[in-house]
PDB file of N, CA and C in Angstrom:
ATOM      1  N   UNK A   1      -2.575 -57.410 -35.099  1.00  0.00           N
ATOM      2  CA  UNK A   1      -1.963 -56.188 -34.593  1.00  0.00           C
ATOM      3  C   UNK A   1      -1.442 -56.444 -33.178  1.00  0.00           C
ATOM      4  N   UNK A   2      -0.161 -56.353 -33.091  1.00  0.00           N
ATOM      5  CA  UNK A   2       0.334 -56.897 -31.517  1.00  0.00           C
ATOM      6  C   UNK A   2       0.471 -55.228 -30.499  1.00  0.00           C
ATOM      7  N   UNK A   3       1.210 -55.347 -29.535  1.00  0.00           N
ATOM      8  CA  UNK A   3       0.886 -54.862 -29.047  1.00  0.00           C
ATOM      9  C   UNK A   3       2.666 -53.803 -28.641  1.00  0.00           C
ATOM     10  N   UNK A   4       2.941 -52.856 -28.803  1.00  0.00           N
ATOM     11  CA  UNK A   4       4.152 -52.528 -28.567  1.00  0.00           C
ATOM     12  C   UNK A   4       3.988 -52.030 -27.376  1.00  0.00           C
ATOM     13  N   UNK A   5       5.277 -50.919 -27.097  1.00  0.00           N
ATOM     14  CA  UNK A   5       5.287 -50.813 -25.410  1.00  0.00           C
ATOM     15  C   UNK A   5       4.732 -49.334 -24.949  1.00  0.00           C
ATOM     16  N   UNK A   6       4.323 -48.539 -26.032  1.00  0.00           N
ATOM     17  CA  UNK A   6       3.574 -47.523 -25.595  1.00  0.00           C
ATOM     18  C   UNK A   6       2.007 -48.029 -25.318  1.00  0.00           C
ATOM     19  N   UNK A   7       1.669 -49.109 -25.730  1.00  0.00           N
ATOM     20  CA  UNK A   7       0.082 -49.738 -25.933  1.00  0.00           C
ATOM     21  C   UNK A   7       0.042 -49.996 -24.309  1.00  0.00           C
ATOM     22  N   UNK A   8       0.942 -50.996 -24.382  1.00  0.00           N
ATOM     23  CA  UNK A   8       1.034 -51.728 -23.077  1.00  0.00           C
ATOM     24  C   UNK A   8       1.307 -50.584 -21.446  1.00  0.00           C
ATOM     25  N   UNK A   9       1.703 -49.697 -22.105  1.00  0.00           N
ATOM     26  CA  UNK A   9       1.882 -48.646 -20.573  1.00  0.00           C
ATOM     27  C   UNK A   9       0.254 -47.816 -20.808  1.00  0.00           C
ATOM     28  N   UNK A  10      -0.018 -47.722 -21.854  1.00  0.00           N
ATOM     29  CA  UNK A  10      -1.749 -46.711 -21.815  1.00  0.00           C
ATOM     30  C   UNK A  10      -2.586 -48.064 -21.311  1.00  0.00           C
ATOM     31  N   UNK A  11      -2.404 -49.273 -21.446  1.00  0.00           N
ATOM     32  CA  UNK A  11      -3.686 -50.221 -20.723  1.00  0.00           C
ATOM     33  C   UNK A  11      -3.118 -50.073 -19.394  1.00  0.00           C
ATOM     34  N   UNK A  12      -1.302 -49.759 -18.973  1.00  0.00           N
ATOM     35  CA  UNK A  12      -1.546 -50.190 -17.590  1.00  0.00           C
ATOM     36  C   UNK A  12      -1.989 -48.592 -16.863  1.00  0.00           C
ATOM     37  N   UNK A  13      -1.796 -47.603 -17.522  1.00  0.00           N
ATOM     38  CA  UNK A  13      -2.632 -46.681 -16.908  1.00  0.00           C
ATOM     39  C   UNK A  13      -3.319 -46.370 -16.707  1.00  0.00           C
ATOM     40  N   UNK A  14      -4.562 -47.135 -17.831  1.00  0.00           N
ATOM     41  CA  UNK A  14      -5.962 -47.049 -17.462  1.00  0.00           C
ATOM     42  C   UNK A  14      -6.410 -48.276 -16.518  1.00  0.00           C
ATOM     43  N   UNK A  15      -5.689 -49.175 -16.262  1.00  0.00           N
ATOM     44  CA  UNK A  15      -6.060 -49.886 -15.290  1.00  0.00           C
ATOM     45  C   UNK A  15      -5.641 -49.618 -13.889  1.00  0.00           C
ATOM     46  N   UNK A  16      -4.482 -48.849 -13.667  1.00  0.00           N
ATOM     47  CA  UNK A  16      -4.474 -48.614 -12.221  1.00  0.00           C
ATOM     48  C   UNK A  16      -4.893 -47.280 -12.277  1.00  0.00           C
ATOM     49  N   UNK A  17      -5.351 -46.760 -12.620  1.00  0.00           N
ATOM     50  CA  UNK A  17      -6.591 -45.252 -12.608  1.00  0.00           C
ATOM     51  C   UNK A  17      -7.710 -46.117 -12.313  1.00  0.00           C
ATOM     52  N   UNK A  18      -8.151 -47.253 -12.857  1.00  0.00           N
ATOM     53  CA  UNK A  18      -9.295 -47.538 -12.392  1.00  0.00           C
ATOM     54  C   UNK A  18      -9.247 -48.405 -10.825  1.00  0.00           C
ATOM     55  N   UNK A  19      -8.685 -48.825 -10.834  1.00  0.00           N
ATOM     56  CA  UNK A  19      -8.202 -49.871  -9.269  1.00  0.00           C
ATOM     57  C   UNK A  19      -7.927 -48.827  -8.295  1.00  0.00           C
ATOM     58  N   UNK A  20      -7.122 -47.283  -8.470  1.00  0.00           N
ATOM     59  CA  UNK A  20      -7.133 -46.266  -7.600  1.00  0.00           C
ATOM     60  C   UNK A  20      -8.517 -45.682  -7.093  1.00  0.00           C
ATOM     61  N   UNK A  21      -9.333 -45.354  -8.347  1.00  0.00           N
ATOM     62  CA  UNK A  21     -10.878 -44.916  -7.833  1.00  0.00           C
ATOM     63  C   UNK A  21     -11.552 -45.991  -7.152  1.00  0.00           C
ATOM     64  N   UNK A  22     -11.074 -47.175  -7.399  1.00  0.00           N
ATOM     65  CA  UNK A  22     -11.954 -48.530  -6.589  1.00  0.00           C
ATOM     66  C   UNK A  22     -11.107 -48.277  -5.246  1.00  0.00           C
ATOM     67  N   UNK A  23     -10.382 -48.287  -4.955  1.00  0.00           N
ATOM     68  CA  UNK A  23      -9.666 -47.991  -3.646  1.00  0.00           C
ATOM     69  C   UNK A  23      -9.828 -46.873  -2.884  1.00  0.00           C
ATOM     70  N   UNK A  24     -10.026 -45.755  -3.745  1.00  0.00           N
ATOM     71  CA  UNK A  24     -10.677 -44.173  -2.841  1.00  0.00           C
ATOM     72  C   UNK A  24     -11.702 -44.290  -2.522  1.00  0.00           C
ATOM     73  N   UNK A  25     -12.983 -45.623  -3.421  1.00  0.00           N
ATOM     74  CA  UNK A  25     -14.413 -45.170  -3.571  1.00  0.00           C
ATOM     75  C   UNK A  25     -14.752 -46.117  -1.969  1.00  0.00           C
ATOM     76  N   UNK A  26     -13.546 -47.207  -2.291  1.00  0.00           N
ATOM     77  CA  UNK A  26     -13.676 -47.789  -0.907  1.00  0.00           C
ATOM     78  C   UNK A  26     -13.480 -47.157   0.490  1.00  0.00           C
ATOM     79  N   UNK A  27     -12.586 -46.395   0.017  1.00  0.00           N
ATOM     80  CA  UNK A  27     -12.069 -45.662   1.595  1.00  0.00           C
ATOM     81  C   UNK A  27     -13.387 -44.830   2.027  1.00  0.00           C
ATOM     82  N   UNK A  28     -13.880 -44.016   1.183  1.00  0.00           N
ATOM     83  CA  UNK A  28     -14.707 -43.309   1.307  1.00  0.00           C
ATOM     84  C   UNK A  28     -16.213 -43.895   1.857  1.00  0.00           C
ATOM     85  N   UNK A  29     -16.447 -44.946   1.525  1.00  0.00           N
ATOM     86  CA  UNK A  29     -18.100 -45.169   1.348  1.00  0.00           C
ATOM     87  C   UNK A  29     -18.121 -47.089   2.093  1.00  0.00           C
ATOM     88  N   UNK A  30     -16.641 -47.439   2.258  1.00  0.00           N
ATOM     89  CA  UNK A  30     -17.035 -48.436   2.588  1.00  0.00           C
ATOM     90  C   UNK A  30     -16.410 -48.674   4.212  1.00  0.00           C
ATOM     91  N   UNK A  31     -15.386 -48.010   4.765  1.00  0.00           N
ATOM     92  CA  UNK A  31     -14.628 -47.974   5.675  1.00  0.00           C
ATOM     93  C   UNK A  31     -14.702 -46.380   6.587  1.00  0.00           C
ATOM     94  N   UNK A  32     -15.403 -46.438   7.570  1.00  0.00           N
ATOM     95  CA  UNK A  32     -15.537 -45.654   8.272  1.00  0.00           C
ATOM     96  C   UNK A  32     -14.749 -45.157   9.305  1.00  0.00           C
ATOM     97  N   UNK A  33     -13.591 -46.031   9.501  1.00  0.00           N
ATOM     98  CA  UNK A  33     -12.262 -46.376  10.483  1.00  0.00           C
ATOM     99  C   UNK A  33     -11.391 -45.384   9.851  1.00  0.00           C
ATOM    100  N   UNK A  34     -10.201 -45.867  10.287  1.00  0.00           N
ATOM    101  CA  UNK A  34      -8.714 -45.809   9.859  1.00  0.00           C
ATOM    102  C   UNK A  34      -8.260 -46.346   8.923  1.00  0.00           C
ATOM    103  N   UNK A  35      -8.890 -47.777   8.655  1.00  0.00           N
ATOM    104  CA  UNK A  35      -8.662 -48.382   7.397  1.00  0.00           C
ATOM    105  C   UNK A  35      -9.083 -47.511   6.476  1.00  0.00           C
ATOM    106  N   UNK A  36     -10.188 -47.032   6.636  1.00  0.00           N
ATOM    107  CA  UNK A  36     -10.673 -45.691   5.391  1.00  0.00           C
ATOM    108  C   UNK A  36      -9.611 -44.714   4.638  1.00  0.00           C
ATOM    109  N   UNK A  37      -8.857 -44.913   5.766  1.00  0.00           N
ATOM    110  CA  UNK A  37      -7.553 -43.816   5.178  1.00  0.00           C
ATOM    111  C   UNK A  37      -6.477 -43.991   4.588  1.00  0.00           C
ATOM    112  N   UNK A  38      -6.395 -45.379   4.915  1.00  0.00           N
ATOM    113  CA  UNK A  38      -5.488 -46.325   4.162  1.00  0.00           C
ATOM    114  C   UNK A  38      -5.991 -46.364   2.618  1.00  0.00           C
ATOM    115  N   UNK A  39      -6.964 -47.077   2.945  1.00  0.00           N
ATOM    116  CA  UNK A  39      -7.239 -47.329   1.244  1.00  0.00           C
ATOM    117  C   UNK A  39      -7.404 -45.908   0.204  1.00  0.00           C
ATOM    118  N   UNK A  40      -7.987 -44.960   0.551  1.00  0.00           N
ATOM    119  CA  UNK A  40      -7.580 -43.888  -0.014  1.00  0.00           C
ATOM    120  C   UNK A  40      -6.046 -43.417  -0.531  1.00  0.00           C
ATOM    121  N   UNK A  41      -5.089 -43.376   0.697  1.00  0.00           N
ATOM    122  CA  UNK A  41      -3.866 -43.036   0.640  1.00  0.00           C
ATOM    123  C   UNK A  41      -3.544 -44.003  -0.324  1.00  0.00           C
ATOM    124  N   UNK A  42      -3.912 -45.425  -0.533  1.00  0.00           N
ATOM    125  CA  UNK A  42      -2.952 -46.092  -1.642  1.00  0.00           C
ATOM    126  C   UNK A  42      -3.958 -46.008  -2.905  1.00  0.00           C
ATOM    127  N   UNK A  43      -5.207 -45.432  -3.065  1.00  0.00           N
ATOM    128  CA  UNK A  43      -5.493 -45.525  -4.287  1.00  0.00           C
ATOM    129  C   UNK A  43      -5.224 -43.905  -4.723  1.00  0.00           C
ATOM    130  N   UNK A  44      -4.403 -42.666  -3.943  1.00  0.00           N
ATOM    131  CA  UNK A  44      -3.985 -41.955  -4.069  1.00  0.00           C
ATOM    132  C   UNK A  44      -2.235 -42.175  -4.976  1.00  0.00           C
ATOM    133  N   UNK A  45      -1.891 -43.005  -4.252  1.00  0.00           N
ATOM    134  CA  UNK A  45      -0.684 -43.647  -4.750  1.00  0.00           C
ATOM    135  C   UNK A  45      -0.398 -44.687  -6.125  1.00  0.00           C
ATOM    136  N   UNK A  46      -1.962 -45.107  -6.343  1.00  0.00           N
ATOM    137  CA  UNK A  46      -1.983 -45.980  -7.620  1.00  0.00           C
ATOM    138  C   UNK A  46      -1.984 -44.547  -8.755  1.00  0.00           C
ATOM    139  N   UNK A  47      -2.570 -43.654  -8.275  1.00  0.00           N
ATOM    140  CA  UNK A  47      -2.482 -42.528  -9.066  1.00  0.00           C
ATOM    141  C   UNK A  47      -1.165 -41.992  -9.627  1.00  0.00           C
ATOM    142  N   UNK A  48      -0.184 -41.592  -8.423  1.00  0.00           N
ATOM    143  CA  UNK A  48       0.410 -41.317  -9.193  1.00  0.00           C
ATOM    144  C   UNK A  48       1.414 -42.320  -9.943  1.00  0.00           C
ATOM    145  N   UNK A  49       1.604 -43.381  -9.863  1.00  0.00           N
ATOM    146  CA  UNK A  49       2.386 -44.531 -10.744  1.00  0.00           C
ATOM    147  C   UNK A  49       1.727 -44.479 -11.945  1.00  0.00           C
ATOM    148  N   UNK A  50       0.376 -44.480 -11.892  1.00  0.00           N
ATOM    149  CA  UNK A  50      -0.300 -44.370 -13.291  1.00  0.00           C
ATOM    150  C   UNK A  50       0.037 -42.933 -14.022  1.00  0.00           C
ATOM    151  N   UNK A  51       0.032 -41.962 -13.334  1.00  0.00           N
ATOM    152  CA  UNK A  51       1.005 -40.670 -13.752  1.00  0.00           C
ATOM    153  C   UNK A  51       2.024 -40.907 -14.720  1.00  0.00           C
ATOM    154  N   UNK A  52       3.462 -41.444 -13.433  1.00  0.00           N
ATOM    155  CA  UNK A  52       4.627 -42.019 -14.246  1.00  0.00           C
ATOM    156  C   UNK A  52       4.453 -42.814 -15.834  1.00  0.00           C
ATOM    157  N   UNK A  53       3.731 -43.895 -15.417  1.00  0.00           N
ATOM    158  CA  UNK A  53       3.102 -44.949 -16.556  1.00  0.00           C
ATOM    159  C   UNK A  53       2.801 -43.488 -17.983  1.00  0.00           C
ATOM    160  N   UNK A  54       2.088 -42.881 -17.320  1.00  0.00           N
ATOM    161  CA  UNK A  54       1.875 -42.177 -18.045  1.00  0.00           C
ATOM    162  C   UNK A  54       2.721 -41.401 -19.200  1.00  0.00           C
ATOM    163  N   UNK A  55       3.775 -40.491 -18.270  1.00  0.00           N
ATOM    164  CA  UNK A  55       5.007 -40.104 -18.425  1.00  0.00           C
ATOM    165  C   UNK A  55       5.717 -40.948 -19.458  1.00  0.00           C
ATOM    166  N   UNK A  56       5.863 -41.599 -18.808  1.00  0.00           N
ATOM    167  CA  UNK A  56       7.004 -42.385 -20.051  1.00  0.00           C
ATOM    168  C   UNK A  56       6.884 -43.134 -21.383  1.00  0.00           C
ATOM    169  N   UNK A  57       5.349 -42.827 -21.508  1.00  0.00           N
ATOM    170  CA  UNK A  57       4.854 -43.229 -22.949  1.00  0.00           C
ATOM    171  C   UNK A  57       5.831 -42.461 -23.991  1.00  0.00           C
ATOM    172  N   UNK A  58       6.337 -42.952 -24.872  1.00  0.00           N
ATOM    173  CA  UNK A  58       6.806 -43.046 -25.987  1.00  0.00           C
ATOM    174  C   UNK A  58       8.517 -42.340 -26.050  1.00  0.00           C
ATOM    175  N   UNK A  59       9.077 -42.753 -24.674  1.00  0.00           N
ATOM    176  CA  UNK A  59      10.085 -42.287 -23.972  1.00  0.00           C
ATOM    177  C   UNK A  59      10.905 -43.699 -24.256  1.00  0.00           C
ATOM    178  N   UNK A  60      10.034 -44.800 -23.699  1.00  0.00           N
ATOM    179  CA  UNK A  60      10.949 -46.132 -23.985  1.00  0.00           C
ATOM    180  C   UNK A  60      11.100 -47.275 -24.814  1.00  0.00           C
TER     181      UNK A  60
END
């Protein structure tokens, strides 16, 4: 069973949903700085691409 291109956008959305919470969980609990805010803001941002990813399931 291979893999077509709606498969391939639901693994990449569940993988940058998960790399976003690793990036918030960091901002939060591991970075007490400014960097803290960074990594949040971009695992805020892995979010929404994984959104899009989302979106365009069975669109292309």
């Amino acid at each position: 069973m291979g893999m077509n291109k709606n498969t391939v956008l639901a693994w990449a959305t569940f993988i940058m949903i998960c790399v976003g919470c690793a990036l918030i969980a960091l901002g939060a609990f591991r970075y007490d700085d400014v960097a803290g805010w960074g990594f949040a803001s971009v695992g805020i941002g892995f979010f929404a691409i994984a959104w899009v990813f989302n979106a365009l399931k069975g669109r292309v």
